[in-house]
C-alpha atoms as a PDB file:
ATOM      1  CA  UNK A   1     -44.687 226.694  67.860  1.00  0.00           C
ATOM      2  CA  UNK A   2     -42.906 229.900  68.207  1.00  0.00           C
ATOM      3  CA  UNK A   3     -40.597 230.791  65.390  1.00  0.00           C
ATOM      4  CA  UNK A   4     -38.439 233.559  64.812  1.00  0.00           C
ATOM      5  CA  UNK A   5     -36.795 234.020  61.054  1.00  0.00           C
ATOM      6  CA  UNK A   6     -33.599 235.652  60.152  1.00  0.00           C
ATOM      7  CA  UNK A   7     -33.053 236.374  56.597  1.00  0.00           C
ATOM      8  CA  UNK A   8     -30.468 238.698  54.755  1.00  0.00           C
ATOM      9  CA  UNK A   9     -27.398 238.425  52.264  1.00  0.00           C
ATOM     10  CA  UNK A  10     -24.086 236.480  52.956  1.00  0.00           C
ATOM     11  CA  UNK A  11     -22.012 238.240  56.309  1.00  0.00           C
ATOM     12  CA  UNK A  12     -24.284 240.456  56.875  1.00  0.00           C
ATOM     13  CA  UNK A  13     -24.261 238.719  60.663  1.00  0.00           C
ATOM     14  CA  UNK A  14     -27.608 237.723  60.438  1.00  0.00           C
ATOM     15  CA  UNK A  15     -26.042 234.056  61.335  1.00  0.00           C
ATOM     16  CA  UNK A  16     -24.357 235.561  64.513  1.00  0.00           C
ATOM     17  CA  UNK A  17     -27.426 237.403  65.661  1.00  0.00           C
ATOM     18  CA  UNK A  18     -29.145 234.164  65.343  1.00  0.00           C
ATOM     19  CA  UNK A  19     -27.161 231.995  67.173  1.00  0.00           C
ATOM     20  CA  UNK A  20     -27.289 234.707  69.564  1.00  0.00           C
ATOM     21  CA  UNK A  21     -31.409 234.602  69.814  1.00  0.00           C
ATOM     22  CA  UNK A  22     -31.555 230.778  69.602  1.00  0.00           C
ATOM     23  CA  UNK A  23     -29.025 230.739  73.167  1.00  0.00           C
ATOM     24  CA  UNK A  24     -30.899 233.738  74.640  1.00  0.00           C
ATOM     25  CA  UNK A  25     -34.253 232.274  74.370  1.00  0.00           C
ATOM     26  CA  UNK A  26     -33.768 228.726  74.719  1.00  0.00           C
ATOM     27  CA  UNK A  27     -34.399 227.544  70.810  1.00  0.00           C
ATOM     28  CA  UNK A  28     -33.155 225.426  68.422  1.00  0.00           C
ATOM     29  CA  UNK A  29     -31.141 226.792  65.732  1.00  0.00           C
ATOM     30  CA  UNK A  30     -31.183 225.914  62.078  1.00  0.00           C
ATOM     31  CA  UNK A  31     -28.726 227.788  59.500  1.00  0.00           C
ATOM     32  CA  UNK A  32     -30.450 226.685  56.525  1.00  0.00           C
ATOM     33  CA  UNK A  33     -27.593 227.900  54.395  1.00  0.00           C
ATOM     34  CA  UNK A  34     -25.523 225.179  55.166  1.00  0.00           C
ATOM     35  CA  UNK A  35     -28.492 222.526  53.562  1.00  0.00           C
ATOM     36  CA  UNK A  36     -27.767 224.759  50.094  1.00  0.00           C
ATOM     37  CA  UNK A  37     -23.563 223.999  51.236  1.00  0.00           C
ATOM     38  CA  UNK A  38     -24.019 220.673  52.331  1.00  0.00           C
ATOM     39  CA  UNK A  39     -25.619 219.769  48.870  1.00  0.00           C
ATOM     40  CA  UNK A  40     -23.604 222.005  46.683  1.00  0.00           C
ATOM     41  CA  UNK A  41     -20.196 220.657  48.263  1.00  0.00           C
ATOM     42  CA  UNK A  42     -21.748 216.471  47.590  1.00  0.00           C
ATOM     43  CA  UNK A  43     -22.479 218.159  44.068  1.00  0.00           C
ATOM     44  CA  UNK A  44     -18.867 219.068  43.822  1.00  0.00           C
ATOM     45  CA  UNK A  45     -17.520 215.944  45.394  1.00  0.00           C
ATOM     46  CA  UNK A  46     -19.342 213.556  42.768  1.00  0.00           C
ATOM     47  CA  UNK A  47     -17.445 215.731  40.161  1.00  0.00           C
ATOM     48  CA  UNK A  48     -20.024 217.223  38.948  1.00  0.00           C
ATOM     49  CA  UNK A  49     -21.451 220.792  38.197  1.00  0.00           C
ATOM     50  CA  UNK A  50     -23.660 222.685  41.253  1.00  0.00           C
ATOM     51  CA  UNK A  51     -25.779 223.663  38.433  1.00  0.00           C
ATOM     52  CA  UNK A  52     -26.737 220.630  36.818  1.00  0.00           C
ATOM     53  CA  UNK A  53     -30.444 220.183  37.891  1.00  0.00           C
ATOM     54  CA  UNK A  54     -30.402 216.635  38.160  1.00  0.00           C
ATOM     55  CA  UNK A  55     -27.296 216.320  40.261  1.00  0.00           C
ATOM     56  CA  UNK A  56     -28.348 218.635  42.765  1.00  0.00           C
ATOM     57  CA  UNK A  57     -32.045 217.380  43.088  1.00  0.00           C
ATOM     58  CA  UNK A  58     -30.039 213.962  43.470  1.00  0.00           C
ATOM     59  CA  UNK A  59     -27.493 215.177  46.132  1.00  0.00           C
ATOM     60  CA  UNK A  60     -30.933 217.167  47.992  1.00  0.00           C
ATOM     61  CA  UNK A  61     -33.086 214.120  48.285  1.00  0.00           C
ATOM     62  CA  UNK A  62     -30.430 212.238  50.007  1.00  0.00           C
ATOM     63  CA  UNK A  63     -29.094 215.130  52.257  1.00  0.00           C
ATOM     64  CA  UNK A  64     -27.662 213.621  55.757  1.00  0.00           C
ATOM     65  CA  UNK A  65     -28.198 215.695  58.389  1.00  0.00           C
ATOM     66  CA  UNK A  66     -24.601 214.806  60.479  1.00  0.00           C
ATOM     67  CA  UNK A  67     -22.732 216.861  56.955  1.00  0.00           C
ATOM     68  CA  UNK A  68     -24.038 219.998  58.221  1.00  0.00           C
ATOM     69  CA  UNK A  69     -20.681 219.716  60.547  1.00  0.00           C
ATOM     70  CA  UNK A  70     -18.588 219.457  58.083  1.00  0.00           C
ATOM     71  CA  UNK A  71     -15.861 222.049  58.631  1.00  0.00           C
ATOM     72  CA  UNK A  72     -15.477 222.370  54.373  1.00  0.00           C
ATOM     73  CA  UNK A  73     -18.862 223.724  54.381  1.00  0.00           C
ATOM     74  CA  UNK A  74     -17.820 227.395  55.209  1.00  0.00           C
ATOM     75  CA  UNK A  75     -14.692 227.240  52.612  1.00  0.00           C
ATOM     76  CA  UNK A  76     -15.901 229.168  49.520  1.00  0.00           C
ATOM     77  CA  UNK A  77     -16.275 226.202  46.980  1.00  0.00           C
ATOM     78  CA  UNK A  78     -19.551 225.413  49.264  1.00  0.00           C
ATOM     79  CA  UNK A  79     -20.298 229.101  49.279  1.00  0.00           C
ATOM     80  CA  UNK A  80     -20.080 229.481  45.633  1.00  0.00           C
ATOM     81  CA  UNK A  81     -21.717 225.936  45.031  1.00  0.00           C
ATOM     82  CA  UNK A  82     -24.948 226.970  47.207  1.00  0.00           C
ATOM     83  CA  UNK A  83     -25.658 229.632  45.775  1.00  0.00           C
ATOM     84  CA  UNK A  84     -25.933 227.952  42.009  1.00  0.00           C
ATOM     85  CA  UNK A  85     -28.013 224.829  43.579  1.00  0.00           C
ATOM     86  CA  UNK A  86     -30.361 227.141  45.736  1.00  0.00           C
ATOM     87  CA  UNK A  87     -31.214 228.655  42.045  1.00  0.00           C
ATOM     88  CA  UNK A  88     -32.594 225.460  41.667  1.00  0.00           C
ATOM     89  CA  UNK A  89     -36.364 225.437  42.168  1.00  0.00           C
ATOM     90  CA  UNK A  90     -37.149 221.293  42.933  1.00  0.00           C
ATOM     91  CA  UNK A  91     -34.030 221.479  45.165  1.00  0.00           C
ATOM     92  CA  UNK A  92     -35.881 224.334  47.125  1.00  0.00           C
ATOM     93  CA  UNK A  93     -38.552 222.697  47.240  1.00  0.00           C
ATOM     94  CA  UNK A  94     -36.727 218.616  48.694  1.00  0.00           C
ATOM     95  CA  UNK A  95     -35.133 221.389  51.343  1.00  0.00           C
ATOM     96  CA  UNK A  96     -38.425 222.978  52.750  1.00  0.00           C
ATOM     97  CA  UNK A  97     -39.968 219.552  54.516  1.00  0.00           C
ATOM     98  CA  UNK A  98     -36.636 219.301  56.469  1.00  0.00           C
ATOM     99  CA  UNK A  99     -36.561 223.036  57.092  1.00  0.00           C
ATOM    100  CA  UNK A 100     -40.615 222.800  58.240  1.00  0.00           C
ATOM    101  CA  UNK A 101     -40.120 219.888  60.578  1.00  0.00           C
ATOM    102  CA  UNK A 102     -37.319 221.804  62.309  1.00  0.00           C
ATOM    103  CA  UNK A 103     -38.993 224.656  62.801  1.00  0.00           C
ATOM    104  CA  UNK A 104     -41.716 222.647  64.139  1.00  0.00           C
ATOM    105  CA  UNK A 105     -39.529 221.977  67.507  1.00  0.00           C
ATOM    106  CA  UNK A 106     -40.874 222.903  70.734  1.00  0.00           C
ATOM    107  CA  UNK A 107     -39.984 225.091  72.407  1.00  0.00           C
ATOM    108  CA  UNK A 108     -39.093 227.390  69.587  1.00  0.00           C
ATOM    109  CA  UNK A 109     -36.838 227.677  66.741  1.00  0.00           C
ATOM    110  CA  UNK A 110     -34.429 230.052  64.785  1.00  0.00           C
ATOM    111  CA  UNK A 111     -33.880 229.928  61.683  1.00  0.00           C
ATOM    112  CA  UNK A 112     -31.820 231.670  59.227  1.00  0.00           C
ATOM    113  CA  UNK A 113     -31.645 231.921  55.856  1.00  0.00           C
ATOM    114  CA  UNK A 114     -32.593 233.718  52.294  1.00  0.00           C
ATOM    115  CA  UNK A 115     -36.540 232.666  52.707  1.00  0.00           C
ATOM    116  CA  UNK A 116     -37.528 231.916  56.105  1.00  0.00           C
ATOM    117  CA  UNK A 117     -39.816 234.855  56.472  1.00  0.00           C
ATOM    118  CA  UNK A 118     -41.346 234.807  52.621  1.00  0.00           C
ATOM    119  CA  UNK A 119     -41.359 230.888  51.568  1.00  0.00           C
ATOM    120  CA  UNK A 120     -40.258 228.450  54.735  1.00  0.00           C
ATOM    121  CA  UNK A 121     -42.144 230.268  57.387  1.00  0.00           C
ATOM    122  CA  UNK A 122     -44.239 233.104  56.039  1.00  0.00           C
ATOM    123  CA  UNK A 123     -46.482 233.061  59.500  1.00  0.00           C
ATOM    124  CA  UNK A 124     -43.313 233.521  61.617  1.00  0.00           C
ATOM    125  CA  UNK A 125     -44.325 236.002  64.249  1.00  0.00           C
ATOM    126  CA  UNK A 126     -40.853 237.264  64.689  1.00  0.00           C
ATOM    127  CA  UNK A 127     -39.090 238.266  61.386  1.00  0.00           C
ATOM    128  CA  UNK A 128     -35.854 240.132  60.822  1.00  0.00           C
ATOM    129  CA  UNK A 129     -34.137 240.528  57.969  1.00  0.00           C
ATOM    130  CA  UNK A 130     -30.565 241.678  58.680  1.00  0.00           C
ATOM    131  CA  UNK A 131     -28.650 243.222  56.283  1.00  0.00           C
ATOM    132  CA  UNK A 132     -25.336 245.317  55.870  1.00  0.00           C
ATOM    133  CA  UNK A 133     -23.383 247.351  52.704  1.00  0.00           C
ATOM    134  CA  UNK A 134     -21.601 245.118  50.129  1.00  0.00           C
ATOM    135  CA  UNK A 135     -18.036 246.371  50.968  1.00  0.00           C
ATOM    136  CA  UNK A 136     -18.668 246.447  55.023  1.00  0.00           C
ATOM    137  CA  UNK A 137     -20.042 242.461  54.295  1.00  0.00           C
ATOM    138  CA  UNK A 138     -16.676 242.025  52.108  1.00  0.00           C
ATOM    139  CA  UNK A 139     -14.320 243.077  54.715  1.00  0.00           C
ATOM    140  CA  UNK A 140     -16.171 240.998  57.723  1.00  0.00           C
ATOM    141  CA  UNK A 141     -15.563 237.844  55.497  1.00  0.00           C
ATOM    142  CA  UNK A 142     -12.150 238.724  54.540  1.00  0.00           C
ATOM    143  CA  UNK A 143     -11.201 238.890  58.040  1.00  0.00           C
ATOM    144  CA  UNK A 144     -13.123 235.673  58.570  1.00  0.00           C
ATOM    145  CA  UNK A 145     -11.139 233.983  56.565  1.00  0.00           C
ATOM    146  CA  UNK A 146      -7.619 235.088  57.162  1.00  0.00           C
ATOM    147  CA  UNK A 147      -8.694 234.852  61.121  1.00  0.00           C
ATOM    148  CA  UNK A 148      -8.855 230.905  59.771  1.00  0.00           C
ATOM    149  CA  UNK A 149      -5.003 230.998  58.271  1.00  0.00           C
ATOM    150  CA  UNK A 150      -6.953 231.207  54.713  1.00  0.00           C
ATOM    151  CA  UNK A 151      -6.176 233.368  51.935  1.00  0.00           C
ATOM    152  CA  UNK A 152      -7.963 236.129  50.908  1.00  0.00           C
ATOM    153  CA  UNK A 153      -7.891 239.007  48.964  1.00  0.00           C
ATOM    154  CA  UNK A 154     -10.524 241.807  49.561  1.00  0.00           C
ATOM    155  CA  UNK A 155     -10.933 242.811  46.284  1.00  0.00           C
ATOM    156  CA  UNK A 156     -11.822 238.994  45.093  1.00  0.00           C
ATOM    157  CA  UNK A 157     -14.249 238.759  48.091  1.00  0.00           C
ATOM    158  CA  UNK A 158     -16.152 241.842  47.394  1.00  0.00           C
ATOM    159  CA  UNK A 159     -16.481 240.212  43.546  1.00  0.00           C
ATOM    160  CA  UNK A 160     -17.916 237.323  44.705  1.00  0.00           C
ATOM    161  CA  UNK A 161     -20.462 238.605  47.156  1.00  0.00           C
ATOM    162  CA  UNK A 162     -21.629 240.675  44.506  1.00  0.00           C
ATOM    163  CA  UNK A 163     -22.161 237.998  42.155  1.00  0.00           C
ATOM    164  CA  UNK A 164     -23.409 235.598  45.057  1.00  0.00           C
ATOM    165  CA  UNK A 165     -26.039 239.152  45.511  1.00  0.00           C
ATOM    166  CA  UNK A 166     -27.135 239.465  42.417  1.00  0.00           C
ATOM    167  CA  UNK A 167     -28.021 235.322  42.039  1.00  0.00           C
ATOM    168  CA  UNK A 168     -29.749 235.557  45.365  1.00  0.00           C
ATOM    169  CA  UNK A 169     -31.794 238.493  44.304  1.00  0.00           C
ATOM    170  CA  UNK A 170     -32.544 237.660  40.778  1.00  0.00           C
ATOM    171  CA  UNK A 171     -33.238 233.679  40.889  1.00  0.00           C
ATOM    172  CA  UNK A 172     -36.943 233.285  39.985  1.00  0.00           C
ATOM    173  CA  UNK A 173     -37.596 230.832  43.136  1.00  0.00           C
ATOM    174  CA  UNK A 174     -37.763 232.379  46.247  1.00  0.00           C
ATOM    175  CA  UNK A 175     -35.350 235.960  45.768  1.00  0.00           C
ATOM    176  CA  UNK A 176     -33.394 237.153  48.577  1.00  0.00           C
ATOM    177  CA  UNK A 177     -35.627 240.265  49.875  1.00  0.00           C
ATOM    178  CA  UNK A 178     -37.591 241.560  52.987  1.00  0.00           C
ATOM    179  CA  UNK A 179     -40.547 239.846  54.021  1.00  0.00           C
ATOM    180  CA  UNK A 180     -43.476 242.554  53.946  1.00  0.00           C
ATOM    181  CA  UNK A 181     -43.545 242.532  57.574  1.00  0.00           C
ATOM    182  CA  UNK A 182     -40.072 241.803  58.467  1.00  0.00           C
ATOM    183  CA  UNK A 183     -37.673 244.528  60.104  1.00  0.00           C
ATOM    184  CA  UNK A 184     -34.924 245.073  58.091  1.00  0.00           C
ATOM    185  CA  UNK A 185     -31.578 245.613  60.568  1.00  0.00           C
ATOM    186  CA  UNK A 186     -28.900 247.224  58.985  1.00  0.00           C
ATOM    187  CA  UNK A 187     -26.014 246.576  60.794  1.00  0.00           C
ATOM    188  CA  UNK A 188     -23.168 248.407  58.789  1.00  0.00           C
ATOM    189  CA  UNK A 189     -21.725 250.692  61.642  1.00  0.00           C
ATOM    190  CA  UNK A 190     -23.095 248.385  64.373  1.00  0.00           C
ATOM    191  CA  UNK A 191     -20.834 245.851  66.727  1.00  0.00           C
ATOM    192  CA  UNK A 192     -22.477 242.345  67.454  1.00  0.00           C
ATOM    193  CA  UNK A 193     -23.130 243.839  70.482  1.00  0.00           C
ATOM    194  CA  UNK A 194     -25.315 246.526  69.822  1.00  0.00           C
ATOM    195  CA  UNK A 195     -26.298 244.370  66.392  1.00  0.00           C
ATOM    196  CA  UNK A 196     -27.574 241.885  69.295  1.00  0.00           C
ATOM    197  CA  UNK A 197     -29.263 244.669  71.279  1.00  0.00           C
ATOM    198  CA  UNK A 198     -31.390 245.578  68.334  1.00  0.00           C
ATOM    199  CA  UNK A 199     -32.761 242.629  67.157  1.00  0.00           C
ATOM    200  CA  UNK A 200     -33.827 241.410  70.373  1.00  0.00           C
ATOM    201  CA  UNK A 201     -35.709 244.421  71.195  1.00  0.00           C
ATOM    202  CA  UNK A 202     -37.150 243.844  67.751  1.00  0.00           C
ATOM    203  CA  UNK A 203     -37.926 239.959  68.424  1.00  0.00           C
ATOM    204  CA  UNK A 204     -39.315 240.765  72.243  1.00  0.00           C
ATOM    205  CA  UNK A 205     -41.405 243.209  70.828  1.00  0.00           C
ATOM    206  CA  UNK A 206     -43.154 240.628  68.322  1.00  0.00           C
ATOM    207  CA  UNK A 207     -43.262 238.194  70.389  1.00  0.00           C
ATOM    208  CA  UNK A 208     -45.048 240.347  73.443  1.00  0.00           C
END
């Protein structure tokens, strides 16, 4: 199997770039951040706290693949909600058989995430981790979100990633950071274009 795994903090684009790799190379494509949504928003929806242990466990045992088009799962409640149950060590752990068996699929697969490289797929033989300043990540969101007729202020955004940064980073299960052998794209003053043109120089050059 030929995998190639995209880690790196919330809007940094690593989701765009690959999508992007997944359609240029002909491979499925898994954004493992919206298992962590899809359970943190049936968390929410049973009234109950994303950080309870039990509930989440619950919710991640009996994930259903067809939630992971839900359209609420890119509002921020899911957001915010992910990031608490993806603190959650035996949640990690119900996740990683689905995320394995997709990454299993011939003829390749993307996958993106906080882990891929270190935990879900530590062989990958492609491995990016993309990656972009807290404010220049704030602003792409904000845009995001008022390009969806949602309201947003900037200054609220940038709070939140910074909080959503510092959980990712700091969580004793599998922190957010840079495979040893992963290249780290930084795509603060890039376009998606040239963001694009990187990484797959990056990913055709592993995978030579």
């Amino acid at each position: 199997m030929t995998v190639i795994a995209v880690d790196g903090p919330a809007a940094s684009g690593k989701g765009t770039l690959a999508r992007k790799l997944a359609a240029h190379f002909g491979y499925d494509y898994l954004d493992t951040g919206k298992l962590y949504r899809a359970v943190g928003l049936a968390v929410l929806n049973a009234g109950q706290d994303p950080s309870d242990a039990d509930a989440a466990l619950a919710a991640a045992q009996s994930i259903d693949p067809a939630r992971l088009d839900d359209p609420a799962l890119s509002g921020d409640d899911a957001a915010a909600a992910a990031s608490k149950v993806a603190a959650i060590g035996p949640v990690r752990a119900a996740l990683k058989d689905f995320q394995l068996a997709f990454a299993g699929r011939e003829p390749g697969a993307v996958l993106d995430g906080r882990d891929i490289g270190t935990v879900i797929c530590p062989d990958a033989p492609a491995k990016l981790f993309v990656t972009a300043t807290v404010e220049v990540r704030a602003e792409r969101r904000h845009k995001e979100l008022l390009s969806r007729g949602e309201d947003s202020i900037y200054a609220r955004v940038l709070q939140e990633l910074k909080e959503r940064d510092e959980r990712d980073t700091s969580r004793a299960d599998a922190p957010l950071r840079p495979a040893d052998d992963a290249q780290v794209l930084d795509t603060s003053a890039m376009t998606i274009e040239e963001a694009f043109a990187e990484a797959l120089k990056i990913v055709e050059g592993r995978l030579a």
